[in-house]
Protein backbone atom coordinates (compact mmCIF):
# COMPACT_ATOMS: atom_id res chain seq x y z
CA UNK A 1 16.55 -7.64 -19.34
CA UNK A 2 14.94 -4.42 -20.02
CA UNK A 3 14.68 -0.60 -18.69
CA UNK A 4 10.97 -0.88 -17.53
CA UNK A 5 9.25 2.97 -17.90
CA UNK A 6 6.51 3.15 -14.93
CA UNK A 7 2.58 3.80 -15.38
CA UNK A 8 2.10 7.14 -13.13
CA UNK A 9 -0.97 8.37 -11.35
CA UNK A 10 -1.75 12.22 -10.62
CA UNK A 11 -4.13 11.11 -7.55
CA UNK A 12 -5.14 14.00 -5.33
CA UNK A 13 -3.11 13.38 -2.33
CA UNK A 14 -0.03 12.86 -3.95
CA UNK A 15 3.39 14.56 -4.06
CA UNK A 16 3.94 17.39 -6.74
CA UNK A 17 7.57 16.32 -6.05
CA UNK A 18 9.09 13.21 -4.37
CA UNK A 19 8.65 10.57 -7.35
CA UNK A 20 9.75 13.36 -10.08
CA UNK A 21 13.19 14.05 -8.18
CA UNK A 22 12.96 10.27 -7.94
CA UNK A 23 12.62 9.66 -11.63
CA UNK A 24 14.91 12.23 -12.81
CA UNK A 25 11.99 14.33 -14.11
CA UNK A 26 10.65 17.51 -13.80
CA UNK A 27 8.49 18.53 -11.67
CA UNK A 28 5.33 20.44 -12.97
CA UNK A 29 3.26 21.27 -9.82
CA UNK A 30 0.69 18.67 -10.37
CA UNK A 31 0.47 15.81 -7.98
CA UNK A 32 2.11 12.39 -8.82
CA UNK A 33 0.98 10.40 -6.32
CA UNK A 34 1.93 6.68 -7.55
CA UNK A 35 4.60 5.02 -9.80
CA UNK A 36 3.36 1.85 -10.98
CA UNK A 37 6.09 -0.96 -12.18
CA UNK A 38 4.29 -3.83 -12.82
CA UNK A 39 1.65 -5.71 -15.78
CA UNK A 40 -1.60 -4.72 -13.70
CA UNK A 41 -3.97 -4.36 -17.02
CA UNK A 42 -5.29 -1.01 -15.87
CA UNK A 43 -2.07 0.63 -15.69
CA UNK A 44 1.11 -1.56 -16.78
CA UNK A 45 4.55 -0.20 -16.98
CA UNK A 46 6.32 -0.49 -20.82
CA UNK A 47 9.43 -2.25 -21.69
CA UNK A 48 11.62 0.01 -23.25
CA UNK A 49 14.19 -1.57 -25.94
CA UNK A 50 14.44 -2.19 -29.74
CA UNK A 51 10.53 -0.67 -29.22
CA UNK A 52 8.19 0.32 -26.73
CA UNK A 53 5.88 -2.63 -25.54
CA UNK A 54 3.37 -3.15 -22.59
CA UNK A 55 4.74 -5.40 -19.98
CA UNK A 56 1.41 -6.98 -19.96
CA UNK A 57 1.36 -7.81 -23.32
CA UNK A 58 4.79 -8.89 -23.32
CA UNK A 59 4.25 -11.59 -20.95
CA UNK A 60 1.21 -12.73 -23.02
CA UNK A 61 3.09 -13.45 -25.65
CA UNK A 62 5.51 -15.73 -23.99
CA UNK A 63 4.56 -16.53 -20.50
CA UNK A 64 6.64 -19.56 -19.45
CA UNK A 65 10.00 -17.45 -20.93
CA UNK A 66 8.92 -14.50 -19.00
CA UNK A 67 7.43 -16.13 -15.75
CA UNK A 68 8.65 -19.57 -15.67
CA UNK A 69 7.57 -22.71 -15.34
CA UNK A 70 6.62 -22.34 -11.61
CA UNK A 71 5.16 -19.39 -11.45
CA UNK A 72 2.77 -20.37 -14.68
CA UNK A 73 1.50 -23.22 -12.63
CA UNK A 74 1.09 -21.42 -9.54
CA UNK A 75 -0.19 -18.29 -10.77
CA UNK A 76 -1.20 -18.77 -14.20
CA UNK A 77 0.15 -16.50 -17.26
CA UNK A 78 0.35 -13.07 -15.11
CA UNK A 79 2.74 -11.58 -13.11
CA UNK A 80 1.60 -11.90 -9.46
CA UNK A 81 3.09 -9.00 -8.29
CA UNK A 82 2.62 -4.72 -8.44
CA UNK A 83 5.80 -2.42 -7.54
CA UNK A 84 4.56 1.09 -6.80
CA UNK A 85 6.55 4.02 -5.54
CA UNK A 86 3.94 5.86 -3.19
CA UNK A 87 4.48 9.16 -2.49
CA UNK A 88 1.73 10.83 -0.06
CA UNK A 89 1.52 14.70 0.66
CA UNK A 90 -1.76 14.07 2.61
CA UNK A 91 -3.88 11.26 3.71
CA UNK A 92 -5.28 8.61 1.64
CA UNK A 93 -8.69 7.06 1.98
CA UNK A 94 -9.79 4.85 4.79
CA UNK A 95 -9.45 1.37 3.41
CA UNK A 96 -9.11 -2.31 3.48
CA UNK A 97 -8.46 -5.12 0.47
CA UNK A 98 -9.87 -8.13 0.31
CA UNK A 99 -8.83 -11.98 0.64
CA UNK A 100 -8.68 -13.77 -2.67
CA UNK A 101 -12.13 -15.45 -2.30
CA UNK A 102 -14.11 -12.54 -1.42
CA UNK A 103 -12.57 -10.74 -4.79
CA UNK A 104 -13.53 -13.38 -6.39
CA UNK A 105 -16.88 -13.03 -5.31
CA UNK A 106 -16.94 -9.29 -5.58
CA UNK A 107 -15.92 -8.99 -9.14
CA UNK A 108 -18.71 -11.76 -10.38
CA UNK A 109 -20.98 -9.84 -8.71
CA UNK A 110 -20.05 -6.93 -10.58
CA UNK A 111 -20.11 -8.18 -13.74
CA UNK A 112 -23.54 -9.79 -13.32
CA UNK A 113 -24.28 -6.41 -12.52
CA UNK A 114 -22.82 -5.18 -15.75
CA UNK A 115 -20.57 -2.63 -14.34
CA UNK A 116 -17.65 -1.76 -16.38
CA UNK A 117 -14.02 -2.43 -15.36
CA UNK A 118 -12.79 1.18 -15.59
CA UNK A 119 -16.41 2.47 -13.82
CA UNK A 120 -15.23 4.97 -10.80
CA UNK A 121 -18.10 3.38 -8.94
CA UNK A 122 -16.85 -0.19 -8.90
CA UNK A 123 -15.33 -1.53 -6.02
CA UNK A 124 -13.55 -5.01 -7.63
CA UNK A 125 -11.10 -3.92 -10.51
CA UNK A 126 -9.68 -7.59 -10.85
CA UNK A 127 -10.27 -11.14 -9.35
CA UNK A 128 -7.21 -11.01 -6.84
CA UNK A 129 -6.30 -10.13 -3.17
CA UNK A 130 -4.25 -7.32 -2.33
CA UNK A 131 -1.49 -7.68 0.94
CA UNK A 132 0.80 -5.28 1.15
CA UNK A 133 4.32 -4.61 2.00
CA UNK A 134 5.26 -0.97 2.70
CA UNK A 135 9.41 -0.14 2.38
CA UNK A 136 10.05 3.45 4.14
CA UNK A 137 12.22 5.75 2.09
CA UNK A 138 10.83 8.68 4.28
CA UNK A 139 9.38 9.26 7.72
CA UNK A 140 6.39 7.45 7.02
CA UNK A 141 3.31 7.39 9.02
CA UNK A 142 -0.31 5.58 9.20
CA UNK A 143 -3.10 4.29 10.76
CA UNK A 144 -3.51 0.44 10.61
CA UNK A 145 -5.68 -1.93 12.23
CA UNK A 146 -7.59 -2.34 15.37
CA UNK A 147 -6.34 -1.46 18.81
CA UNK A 148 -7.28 -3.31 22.34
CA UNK A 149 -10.84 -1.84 23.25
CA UNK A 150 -9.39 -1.10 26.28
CA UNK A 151 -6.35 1.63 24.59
CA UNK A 152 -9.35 2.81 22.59
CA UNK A 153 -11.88 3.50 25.56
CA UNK A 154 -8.76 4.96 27.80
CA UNK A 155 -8.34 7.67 24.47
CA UNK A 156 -11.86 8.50 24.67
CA UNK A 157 -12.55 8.77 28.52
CA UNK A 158 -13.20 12.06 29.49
CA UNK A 159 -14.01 13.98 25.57
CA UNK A 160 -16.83 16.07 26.00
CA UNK A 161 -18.82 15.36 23.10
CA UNK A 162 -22.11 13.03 22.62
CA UNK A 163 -20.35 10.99 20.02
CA UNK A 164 -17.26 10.51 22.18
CA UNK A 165 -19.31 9.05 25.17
CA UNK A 166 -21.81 7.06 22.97
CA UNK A 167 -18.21 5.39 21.38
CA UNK A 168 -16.45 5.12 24.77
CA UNK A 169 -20.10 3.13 26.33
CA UNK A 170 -20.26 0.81 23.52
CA UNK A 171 -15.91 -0.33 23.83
CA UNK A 172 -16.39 -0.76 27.56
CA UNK A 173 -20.08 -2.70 27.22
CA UNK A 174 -18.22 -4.97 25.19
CA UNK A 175 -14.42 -4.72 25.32
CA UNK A 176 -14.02 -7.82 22.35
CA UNK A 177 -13.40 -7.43 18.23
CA UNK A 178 -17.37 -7.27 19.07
CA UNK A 179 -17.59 -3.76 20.04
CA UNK A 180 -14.73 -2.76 18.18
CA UNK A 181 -16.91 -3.05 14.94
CA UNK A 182 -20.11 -1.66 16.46
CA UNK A 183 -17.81 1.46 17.02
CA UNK A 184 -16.34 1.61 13.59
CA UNK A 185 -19.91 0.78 12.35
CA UNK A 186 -21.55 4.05 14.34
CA UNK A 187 -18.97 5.91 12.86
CA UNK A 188 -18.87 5.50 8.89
CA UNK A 189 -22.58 3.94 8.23
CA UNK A 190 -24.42 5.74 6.28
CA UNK A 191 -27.75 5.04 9.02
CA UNK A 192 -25.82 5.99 11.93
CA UNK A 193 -22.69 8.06 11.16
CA UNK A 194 -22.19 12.09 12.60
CA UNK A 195 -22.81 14.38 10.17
CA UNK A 196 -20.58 17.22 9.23
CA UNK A 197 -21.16 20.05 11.96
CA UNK A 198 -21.02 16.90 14.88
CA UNK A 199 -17.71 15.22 13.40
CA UNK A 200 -16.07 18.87 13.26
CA UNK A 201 -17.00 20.02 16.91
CA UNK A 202 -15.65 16.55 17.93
CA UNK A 203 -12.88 17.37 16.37
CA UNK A 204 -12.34 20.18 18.21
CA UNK A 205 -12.82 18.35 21.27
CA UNK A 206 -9.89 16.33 20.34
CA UNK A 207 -8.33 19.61 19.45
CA UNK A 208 -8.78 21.15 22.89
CA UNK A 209 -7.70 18.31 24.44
CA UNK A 210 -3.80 18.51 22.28
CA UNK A 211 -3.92 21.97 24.07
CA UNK A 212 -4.72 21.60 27.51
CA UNK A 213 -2.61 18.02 27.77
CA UNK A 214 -3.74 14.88 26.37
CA UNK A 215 -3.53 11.16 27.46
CA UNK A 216 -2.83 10.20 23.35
CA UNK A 217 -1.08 13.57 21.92
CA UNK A 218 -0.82 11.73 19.15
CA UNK A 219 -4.42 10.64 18.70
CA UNK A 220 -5.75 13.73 18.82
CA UNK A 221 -3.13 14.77 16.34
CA UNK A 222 -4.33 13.02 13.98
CA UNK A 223 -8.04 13.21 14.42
CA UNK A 224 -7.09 16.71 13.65
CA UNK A 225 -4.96 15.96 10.56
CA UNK A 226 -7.75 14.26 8.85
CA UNK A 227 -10.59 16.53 9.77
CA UNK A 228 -8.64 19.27 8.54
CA UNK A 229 -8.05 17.53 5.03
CA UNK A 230 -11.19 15.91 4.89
CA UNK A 231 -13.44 18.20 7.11
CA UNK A 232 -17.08 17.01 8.42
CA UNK A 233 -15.71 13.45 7.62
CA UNK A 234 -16.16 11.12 10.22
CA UNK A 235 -13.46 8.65 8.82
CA UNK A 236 -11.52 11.35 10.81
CA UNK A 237 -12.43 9.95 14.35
CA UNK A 238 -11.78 6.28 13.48
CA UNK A 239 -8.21 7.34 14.44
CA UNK A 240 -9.32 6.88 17.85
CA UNK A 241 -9.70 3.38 17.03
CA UNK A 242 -6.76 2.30 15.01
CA UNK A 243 -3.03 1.67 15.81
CA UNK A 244 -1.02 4.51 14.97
CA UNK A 245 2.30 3.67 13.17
CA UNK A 246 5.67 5.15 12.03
CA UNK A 247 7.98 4.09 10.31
CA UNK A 248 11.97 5.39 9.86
CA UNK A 249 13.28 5.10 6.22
CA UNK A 250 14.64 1.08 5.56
CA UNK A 251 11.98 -0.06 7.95
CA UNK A 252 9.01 -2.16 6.70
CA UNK A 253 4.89 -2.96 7.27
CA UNK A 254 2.93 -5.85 5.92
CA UNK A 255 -0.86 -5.11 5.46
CA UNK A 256 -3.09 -8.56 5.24
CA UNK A 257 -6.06 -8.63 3.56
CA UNK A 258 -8.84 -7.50 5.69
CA UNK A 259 -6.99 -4.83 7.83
CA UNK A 260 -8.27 -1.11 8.07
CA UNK A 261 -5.85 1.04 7.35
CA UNK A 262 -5.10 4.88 5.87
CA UNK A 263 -1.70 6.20 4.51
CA UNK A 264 -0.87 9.88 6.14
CA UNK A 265 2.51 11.06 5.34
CA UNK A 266 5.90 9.56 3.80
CA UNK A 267 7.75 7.99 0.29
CA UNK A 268 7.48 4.64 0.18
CA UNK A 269 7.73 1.52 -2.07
CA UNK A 270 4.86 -0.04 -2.07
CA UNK A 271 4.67 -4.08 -3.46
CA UNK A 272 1.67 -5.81 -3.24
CA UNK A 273 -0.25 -8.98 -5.30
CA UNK A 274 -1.02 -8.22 -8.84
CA UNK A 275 -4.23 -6.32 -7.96
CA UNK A 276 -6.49 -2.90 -7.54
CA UNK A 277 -9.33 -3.91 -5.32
CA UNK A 278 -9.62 -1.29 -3.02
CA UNK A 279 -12.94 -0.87 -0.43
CA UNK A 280 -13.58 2.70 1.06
CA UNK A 281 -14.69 3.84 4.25
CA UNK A 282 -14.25 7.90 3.53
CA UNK A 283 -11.31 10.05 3.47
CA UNK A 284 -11.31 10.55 -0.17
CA UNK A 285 -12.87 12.24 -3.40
CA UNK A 286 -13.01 8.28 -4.79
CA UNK A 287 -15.47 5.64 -4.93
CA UNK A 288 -16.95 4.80 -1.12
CA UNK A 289 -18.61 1.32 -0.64
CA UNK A 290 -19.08 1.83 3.01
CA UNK A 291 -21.36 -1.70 3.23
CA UNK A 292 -19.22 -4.17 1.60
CA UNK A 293 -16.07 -2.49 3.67
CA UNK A 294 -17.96 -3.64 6.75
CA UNK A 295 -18.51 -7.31 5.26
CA UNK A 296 -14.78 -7.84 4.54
CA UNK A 297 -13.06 -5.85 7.76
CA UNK A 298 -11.01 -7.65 10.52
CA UNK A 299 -12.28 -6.09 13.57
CA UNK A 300 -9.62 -8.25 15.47
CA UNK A 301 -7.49 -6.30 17.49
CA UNK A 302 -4.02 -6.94 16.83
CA UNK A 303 -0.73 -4.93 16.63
CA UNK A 304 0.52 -3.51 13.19
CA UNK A 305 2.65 -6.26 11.48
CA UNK A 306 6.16 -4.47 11.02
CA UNK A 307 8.80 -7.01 9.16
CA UNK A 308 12.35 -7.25 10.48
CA UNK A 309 14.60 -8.22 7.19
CA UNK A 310 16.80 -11.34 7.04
CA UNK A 311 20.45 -10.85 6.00
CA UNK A 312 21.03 -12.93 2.76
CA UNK A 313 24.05 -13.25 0.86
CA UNK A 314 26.77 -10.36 1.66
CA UNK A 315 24.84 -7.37 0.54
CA UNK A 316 21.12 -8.08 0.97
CA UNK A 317 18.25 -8.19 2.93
CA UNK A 318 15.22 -10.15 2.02
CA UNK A 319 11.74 -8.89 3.82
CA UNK A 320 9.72 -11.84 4.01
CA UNK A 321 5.83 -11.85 4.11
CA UNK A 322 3.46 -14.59 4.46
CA UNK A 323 2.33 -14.57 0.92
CA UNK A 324 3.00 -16.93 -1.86
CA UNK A 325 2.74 -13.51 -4.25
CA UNK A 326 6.06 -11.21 -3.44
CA UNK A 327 8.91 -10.66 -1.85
CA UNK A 328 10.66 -7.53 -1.59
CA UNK A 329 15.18 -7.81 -1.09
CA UNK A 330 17.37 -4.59 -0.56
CA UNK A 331 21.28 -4.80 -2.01
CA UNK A 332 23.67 -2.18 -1.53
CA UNK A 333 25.45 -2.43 -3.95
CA UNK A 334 30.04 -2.20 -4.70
CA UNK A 335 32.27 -3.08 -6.82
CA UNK A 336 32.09 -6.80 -5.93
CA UNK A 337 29.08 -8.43 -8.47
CA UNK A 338 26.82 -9.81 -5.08
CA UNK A 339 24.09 -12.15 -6.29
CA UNK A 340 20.96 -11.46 -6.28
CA UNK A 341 18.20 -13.48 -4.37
CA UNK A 342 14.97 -15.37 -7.04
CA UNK A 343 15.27 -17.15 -10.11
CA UNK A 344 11.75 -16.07 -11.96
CA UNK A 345 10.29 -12.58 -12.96
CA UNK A 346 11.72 -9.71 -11.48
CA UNK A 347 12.13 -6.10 -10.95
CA UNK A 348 14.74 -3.78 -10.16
CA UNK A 349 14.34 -0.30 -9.23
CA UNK A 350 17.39 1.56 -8.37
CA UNK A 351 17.34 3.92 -5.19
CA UNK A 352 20.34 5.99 -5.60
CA UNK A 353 23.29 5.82 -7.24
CA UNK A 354 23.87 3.21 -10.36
CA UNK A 355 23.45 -0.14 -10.55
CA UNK A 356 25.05 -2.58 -13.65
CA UNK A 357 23.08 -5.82 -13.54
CA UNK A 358 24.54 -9.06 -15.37
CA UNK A 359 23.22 -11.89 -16.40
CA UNK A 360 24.21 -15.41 -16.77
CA UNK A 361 24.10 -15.72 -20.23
CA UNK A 362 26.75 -11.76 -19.75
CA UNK A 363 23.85 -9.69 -20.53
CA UNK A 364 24.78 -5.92 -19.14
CA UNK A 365 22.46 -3.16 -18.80
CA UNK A 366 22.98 -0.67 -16.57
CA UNK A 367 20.23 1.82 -14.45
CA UNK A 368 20.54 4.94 -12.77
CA UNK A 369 18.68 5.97 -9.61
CA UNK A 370 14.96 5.78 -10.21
CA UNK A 371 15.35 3.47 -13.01
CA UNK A 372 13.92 -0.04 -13.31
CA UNK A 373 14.70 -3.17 -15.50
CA UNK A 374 12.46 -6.25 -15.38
CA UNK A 375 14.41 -9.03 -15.77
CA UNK A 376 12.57 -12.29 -17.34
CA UNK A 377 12.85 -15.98 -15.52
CA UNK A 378 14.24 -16.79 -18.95
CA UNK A 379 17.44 -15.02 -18.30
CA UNK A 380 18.11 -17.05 -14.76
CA UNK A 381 20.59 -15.79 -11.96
CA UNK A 382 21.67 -12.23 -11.66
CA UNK A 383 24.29 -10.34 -10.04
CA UNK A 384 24.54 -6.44 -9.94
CA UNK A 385 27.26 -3.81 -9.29
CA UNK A 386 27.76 -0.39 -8.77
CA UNK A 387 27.44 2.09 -5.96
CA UNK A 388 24.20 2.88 -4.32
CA UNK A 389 21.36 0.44 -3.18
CA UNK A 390 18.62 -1.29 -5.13
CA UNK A 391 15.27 -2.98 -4.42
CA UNK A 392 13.81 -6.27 -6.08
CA UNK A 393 10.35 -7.25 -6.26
CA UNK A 394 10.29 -11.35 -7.16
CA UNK A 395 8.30 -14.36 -6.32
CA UNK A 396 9.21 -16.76 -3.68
């Protein structure tokens, strides 16, 4: 076992506070937006010890004592799974990941096209999917996938505005996954999308509506939201066709590949496959690849996936996700060593209070709250004590 220091990243829409107080660090004003603990080889996290070292590199150098046996064969010599603490002060981008093929795919067809790795404009950073399991610390709240035509064409009934009434035709001409994308397609094509002045006086529409009494308060609430952070975008009105979700802090979301979805407002943990492939619709300063969005987006409407935890063992709760990658387990922890669930790679990020983990072999190394150890397959079964609660991000 060792403390694992995360990889942090100063995106725009991030907190100038939330993961700092986290960490134990302080806070300078600028945005910190993501903690990354994980061996992704843009960003990996360092093992802190005898020396500093790069997780990454640290697995290279011995994979089967740091993954295991399984996990080698399964996954081959990388760890298949990215902890992030997420910590959004306004919306993120519009977005979707892809399956495993179409990354595939995606980042050949980048590299034939000779664009670097670390290029802002490329879309496929690895060769992997990215699902997504999101673990409320906050009040969290999003947008993610499609809801019934029907829901969408009752929230845009009666908006007086062109673009409203062309969008409300087109779900009740074809109330099926059918229309659904023909409405999401009018809106963030580059051929057919509202320009500035038209998204931000149908904005208003919504806006007028919140004040005279709406059918979907909430809607409207966040059409205005995302207009006013990201004005004359018209990513803003796709709220209209996307399930709104919150969460309450200990409750949890799985994202599949293929599902639209934007971030608004909350502290999370975020853990996800080993990957950065993310495809952009708008709502953001980043890279947009509006076409290849379309190709990959489930236009399916279906409710958000929220994950009820199982109660393992006498002090933990295992979220399970249908993915071979992760799996995330909460412990609250006592005085009692409980065991901890998984036998391969791990990570442990401490919540609050302090947590002594113990190994079979009597290792001890102890972490405060906001501190992380990665614990190698190498060093088998682990308990933990202490007071407070901790997370784990291992491999099923």
């Amino acid at each position: 076992m060792q403390v694992l220091e995360p990889a942090l990243q100063g995106y725009a829409w991030g907190s100038s506070t939330a993961i700092p107080e986290m960490l134990g660090r302080p806070a300078d004003g600028s945005p910190v937006a993501e903690a990354w603990f994980g061996a992704h080889a843009s960003a990996p996290s360092r093992l802190v010890g005898a020396g500093v070292q790069a997780l990454d590199r640290a697995i290279a150098s011995d994979p089967v004592s740091h993954l295991g046996d399984d996990v080698v064969s399964r996954f081959g010599p990388g760890l298949p799974f990215l902890l992030k603490l997420i910590a959004a002060a306004r919306p993120l981008s519009l977005q979707v990941h892809p399956s495993i093929e179409l990354a595939r795919e995606g980042y050949e067809r980048e590299d034939a096209r000779a664009v670097p790795v670390d290029d802002p404009r490329r879309s496929y950073r690895d060769r992997n999917h990215k699902p997504e399991l999101v673990y409320a610390l906050s009040p969290f709240e999003a947008l993610v996938g499609f809801r019934a035509p029907r829901r969408a064409a009752e929230i845009l009934d009666g908006v007086d505005h062109p673009t409203a009434r062309q969008l409300h035709k087109v779900v009740t001409s074809d109330p099926t996954s059918t229309g659904m994308q023909e409405a999401f397609t009018l809106l963030v094509s580059e051929a057919t999308r509202p320009g500035p002045d038209e998204v931000h006086d149908l904005a208003d529409a919504f806006r007028a509506r919140l004040r005279a009494g709406s059918p979907s308060p909430r809607t409207d609430r966040a059409v205005d939201l995302l207009e006013r952070t990201y004005p004359g975008d018209p990513g803003a009105v796709t709220a209209v066709l996307l399930n709104p979700v919150s969460l309450r802090p200990g409750e949890a979301l799985f994202v599949p590949a293929g599902t639209v979805h934007a971030y608004l407002d909350g502290f999370a943990v975020e853990l996800m496959a080993n990957s950065d492939n993310v495809l952009r619709a708008g709502l953001t300063t980043k890279h947009v690849d509006v076409p290849e969005l379309l190709r990959i987006v489930e236009c399916v409407a279906a409710p958000p996936i929220r994950i009820a935890p199982e109660h393992v063992y006498d002090a933990t709760d295992v979220y399970y996700v249908p993915v071979d990658d992760f799996e995330l387990s909460v412990t609250r922890l006592s005085d009692v060593r409980c065991r901890m669930p998984g036998l391969g790679p791990r990570i442990v990020l401490c919540l609050e209070g302090r947590a002594t983990l113990h190994t079979q072999a009597g290792e001890v190394l102890e972490i405060a709250s906001g501190q992380a150890a990665f614990v190698p397959a190498s060093d088998g079964a682990l308990r933990a004590s202490g007071e407070g609660r901790v997370i784990q991000a291992s491999v099923p």
